[in-house]
Protein backbone atom coordinates (compact mmCIF):
# COMPACT_ATOMS: atom_id res chain seq x y z
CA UNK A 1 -1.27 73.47 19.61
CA UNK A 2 -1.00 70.09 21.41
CA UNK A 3 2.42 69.28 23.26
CA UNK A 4 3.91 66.09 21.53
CA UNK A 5 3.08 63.70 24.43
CA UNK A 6 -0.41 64.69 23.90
CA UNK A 7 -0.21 64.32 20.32
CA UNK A 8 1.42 61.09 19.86
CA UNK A 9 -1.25 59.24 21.57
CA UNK A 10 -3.82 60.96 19.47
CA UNK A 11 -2.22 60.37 15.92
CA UNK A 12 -1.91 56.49 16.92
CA UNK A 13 -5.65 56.25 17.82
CA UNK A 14 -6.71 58.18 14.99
CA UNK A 15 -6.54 55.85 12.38
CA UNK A 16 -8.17 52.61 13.73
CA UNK A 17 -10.73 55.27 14.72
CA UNK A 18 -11.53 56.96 11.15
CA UNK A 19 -11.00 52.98 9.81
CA UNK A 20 -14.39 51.87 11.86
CA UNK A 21 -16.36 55.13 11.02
CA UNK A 22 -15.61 56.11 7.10
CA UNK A 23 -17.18 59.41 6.27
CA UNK A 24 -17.32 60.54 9.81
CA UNK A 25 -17.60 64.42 10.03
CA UNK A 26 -14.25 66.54 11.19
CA UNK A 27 -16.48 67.97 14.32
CA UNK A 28 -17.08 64.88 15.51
CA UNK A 29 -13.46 63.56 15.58
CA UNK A 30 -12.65 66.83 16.97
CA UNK A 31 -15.70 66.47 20.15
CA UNK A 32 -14.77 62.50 20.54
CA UNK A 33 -11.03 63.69 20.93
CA UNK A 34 -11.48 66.59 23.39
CA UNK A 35 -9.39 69.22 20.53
CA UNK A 36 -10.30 71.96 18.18
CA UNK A 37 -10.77 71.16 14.70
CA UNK A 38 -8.27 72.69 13.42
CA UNK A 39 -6.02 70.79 15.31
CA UNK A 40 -7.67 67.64 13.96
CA UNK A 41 -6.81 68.89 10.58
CA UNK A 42 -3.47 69.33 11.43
CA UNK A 43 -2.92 66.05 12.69
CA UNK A 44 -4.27 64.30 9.50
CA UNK A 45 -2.09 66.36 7.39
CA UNK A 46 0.27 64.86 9.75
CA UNK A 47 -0.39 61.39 8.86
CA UNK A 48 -0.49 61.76 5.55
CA UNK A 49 3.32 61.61 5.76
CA UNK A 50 3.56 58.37 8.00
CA UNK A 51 3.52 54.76 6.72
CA UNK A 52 5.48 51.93 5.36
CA UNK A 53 9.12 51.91 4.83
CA UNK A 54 10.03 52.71 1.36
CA UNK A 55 7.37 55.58 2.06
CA UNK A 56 6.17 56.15 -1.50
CA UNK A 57 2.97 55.84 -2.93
CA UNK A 58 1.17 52.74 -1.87
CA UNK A 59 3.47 53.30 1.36
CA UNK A 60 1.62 56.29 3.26
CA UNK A 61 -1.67 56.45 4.59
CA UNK A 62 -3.97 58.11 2.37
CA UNK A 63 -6.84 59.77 3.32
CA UNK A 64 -9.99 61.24 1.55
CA UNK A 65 -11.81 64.18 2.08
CA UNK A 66 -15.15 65.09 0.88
CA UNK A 67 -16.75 68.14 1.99
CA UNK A 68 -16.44 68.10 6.29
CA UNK A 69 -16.32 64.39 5.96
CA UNK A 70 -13.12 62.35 6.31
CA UNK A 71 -12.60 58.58 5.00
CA UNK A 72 -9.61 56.22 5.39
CA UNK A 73 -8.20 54.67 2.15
CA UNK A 74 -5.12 53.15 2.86
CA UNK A 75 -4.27 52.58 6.53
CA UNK A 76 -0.88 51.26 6.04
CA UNK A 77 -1.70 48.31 8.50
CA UNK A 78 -2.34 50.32 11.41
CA UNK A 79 -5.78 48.02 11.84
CA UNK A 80 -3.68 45.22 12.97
CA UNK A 81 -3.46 43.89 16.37
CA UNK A 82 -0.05 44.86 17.78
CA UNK A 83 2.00 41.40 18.17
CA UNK A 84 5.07 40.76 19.79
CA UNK A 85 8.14 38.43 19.90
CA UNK A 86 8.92 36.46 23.75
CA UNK A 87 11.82 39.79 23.53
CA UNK A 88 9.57 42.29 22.53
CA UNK A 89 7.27 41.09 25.65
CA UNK A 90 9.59 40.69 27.59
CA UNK A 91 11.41 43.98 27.50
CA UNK A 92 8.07 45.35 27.39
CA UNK A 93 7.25 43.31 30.84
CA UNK A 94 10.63 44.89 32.33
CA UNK A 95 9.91 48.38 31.02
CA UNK A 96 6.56 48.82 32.67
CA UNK A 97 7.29 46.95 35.94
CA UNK A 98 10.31 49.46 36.34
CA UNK A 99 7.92 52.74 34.89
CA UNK A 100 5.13 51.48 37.78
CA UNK A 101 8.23 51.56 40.29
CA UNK A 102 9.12 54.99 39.39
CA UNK A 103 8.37 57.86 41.67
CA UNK A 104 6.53 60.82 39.69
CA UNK A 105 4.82 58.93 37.05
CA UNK A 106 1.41 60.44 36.65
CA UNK A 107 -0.96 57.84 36.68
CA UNK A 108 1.15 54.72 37.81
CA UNK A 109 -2.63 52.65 37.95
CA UNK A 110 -2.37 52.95 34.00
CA UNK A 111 0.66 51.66 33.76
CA UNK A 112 0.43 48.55 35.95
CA UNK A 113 -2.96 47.71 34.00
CA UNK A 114 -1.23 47.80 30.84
CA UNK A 115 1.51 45.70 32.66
CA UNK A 116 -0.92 43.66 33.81
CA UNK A 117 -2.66 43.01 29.88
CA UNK A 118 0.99 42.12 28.60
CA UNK A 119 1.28 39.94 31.23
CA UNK A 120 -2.11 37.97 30.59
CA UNK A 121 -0.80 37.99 26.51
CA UNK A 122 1.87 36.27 27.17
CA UNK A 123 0.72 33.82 29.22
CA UNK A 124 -1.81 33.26 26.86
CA UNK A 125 0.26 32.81 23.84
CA UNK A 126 1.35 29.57 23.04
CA UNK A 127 4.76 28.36 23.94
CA UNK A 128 6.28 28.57 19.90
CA UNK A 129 9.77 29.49 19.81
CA UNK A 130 10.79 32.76 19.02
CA UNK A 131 14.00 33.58 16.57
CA UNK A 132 16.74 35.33 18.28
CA UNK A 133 17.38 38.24 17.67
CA UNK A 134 20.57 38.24 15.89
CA UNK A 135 20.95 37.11 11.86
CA UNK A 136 23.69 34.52 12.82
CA UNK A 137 21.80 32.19 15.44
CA UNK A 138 19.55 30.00 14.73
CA UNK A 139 18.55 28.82 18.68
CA UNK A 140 15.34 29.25 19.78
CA UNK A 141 13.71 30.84 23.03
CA UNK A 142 9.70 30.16 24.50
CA UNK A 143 8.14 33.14 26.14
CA UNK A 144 7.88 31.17 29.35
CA UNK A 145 11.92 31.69 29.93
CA UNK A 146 11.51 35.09 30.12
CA UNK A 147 8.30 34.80 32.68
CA UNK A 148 10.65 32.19 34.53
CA UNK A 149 13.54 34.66 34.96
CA UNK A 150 11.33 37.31 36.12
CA UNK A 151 9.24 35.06 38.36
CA UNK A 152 12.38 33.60 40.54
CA UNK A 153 14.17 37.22 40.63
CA UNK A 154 10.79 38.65 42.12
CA UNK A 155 10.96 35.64 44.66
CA UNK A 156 14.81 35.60 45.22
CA UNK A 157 15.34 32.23 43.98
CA UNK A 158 18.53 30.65 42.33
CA UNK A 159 18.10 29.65 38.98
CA UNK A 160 19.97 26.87 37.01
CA UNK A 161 20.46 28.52 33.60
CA UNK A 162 21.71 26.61 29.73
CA UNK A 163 23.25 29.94 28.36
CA UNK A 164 24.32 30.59 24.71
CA UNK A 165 27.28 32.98 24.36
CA UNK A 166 26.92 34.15 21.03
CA UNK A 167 31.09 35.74 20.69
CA UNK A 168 32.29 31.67 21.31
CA UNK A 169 29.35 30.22 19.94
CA UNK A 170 28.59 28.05 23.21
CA UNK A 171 25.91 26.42 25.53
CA UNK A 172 27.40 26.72 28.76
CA UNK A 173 25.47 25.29 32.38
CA UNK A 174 25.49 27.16 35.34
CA UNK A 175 23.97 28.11 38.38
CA UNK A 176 23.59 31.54 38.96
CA UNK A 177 21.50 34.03 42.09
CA UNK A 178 19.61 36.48 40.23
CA UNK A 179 19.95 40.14 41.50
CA UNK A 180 17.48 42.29 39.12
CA UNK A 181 16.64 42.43 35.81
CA UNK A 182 17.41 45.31 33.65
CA UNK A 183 16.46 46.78 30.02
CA UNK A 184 19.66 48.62 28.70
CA UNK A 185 19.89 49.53 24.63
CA UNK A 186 16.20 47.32 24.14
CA UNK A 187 17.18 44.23 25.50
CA UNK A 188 16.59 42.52 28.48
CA UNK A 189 19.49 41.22 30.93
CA UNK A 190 19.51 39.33 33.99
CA UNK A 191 22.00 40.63 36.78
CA UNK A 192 23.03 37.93 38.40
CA UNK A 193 26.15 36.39 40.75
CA UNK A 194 27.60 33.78 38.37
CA UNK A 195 28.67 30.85 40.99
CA UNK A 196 30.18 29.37 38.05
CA UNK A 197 32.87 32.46 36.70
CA UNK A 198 32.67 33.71 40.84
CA UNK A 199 31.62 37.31 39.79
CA UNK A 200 28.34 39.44 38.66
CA UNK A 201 27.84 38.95 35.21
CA UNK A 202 24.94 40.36 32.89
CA UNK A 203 23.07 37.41 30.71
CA UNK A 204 20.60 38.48 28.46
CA UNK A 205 17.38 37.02 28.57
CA UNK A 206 17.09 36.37 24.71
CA UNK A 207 19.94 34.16 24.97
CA UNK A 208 18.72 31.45 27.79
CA UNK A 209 18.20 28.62 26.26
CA UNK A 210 16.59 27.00 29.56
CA UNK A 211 15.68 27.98 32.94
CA UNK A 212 14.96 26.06 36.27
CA UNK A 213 13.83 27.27 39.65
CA UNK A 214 15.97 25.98 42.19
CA UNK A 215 14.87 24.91 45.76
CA UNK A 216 17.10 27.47 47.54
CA UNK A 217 17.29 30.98 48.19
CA UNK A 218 19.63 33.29 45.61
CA UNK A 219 22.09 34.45 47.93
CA UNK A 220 24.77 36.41 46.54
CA UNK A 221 27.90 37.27 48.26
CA UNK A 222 28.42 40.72 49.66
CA UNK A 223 31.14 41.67 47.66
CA UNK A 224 28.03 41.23 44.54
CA UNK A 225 27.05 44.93 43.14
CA UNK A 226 24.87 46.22 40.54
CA UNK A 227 27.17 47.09 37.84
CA UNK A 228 27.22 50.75 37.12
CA UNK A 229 25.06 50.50 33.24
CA UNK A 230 25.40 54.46 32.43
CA UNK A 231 27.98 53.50 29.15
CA UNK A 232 26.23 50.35 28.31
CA UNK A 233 25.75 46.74 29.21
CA UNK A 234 29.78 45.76 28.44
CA UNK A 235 33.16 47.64 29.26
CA UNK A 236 35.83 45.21 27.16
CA UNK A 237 39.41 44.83 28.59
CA UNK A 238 41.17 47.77 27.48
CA UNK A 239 43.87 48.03 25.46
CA UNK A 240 41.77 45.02 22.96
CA UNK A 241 43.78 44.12 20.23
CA UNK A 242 43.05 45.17 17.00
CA UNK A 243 43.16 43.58 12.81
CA UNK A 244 43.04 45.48 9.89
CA UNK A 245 40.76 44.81 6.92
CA UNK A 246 40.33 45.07 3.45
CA UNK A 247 36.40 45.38 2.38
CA UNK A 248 35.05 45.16 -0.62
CA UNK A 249 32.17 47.23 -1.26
CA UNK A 250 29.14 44.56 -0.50
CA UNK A 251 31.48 43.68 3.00
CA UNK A 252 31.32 47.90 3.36
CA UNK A 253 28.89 47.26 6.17
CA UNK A 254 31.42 46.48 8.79
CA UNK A 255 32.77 49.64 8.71
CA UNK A 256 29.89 51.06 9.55
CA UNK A 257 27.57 48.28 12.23
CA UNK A 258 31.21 48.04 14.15
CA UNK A 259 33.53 50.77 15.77
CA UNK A 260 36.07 50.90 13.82
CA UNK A 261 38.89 53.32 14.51
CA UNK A 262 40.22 54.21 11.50
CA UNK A 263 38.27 54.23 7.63
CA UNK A 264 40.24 54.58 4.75
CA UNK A 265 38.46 54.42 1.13
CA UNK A 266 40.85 53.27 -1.84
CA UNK A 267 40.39 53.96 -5.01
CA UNK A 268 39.29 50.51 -6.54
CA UNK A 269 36.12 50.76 -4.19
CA UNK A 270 37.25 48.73 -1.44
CA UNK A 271 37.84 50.05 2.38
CA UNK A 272 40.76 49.22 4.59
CA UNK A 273 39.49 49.29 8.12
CA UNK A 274 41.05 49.10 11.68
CA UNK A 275 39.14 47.10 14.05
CA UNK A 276 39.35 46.08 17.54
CA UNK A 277 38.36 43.32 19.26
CA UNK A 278 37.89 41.00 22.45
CA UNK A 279 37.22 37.49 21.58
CA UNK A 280 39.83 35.91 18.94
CA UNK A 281 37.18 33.78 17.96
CA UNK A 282 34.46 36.19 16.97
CA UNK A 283 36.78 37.47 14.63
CA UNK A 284 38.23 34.45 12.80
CA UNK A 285 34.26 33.71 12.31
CA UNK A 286 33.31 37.36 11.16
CA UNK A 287 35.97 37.07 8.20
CA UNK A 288 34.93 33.80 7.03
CA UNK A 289 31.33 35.03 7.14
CA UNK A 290 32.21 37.86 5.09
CA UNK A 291 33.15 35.48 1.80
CA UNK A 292 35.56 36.61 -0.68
CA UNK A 293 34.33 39.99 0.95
CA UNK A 294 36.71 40.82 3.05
CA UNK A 295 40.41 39.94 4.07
CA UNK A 296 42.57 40.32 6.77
CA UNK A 297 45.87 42.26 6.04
CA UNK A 298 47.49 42.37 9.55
CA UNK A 299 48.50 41.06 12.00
CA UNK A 300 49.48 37.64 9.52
CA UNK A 301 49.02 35.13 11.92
CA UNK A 302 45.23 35.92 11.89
CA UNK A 303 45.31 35.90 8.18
CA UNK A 304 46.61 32.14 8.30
CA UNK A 305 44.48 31.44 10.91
CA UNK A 306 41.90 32.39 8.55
CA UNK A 307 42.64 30.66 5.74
CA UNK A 308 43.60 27.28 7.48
CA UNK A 309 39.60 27.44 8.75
CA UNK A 310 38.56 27.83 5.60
CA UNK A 311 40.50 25.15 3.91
CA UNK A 312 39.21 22.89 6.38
CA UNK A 313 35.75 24.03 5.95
CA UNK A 314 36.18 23.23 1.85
CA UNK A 315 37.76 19.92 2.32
CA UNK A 316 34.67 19.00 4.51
CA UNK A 317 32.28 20.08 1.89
CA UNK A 318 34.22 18.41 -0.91
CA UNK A 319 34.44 14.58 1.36
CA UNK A 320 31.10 15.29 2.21
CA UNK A 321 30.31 15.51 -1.67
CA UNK A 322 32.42 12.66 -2.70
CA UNK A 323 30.76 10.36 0.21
């Protein structure tokens, strides 16, 4: 039977394959694919299980089988050209530059040509903006930021950067000497010494809003070092301070896309919730995004803080109204 990292590859080609040859005879898959038929078999019955989410019928791929013949029916859009976001290409950019740098790869020539087709894609595509990643911003990136980045850290060149930080929900400028650029948890960072904060700080490439070049060499100070990434891109202040909550059950999703560290479920459906945090600011925003969803039940002086934002925020709407 094939190992997985030869059967991966197999099961995504096979589709698009039996799509542009309907009725196609099992030994021929088999010969044009180098395996027995029986293992061809096995792989369809394979695929009979993938597909859409929701992964019903109308969801999977079907196939149909007549005699030693094999037609697609539904492909589940696996005909479609793969296309990707400026992050997505990005991050794929990063990936494969680092996979062709890697000692022990077994054929590092097919890596940099598929490097090498991403690369042409993108600078290709046209320069629309791309939606950030994250529900709650609304900025916009162009692919050629990300090309940018990578170009001047390739070259060593300081870069002038318009950064948004999405905890204080801020454009900040600054000037920064790129180090390397890393992919940690899918996204894309820039390592870089931050002449602005005087330390190495991580920006992720998603979230610069503009890029220039400058005429002058990065140059970071010695005391600059690759920050150890093992545990993740960010290691908050420790002790953070921390808020309890009160859910209700459509606000239940806190509990479970934030660390929390304790859960308790109450009998009316709700969820009271300890959470920490590191930016005051975040927070205050979090609750008022969560509605009549969610309250905060300690400390107080967050729950006024709270509620004087969102009295604020009503007597804007209601002048706005009345105006």
């Amino acid at each position: 039977m094939s190992s997985t990292s030869e059967r991966l590859p197999r099961l995504l080609a096979l589709v698009p394959y039996l799509v542009s040859r309907p009725g196609i005879r099992m030994t021929e898959v088999a010969a044009d694919f180098g395996v027995s038929t029986q293992q061809i078999r096995r792989d369809l019955e394979l695929l009979w299980m993938c597909g859409l989410p929701g992964y019903g019928p109308g969801d999977l791929i079907d196939l149909s089988f007549s005699g030693d013949t094999v037609t697609v029916v539904y492909d589940a859009g696996m005909r479609k050209p793969l296309r990707l976001t400026g992050q997505e290409a990005t991050s794929l950019q990063v990936a494969l530059r680092a996979l062709s740098e890697t000692p022990g790869i077994a054929d590092t020539d097919a890596v940099r040509r598929a490097l090498a087709k991403v690369e042409n894609a993108v600078g290709a595509a046209r320069p629309h903006g791309v939606v950030l990643g994250l529900a709650d911003e609304s900025r916009t990136v162009t692919t050629e930021v990300g090309a940018t980045v990578e170009e001047a850290t390739r070259r060593s060149r300081a870069v002038h950067i318009r950064y948004y930080t999405a905890s204080r929900d801020e454009i900040t400028e600054r000037t920064v000497d790129p180090m390397r650029l890393v992919l940690v948890q899918g996204n894309s960072y820039l390592e870089a010494w931050c002449r602005r904060a005087a330390g190495v700080r991580l920006f992720r490439v998603d979230r610069i809003d503009g890029v220039e070049v400058l005429d002058e060499p990065a140059h970071p100070p010695p005391e600059a070092v690759n920050t150890d990434l093992s545990a993740g891109p960010f290691r908050p202040a420790s002790p953070r301070p921390s808020v309890e909550l009160e859910l209700r059950p459509e606000a239940r999703w806190v509990a479970e896309y934030y660390p929390v560290d304790e859960v308790t479920d109450l009998p009316d459906g709700s969820t009271r919730v300890v959470l920490r945090y590191s930016d005051r600011a975040w927070l205050v925003r979090l609750v008022l995004g969560l509605g009549g969803g969610g309250r905060i039940l300690a400390p107080e002086e967050l729950a006024v803080e709270v509620r004087q934002r969102a009295d604020e925020a009503l007597e804007r709407s209601l002048h706005s109204l009345s105006t």
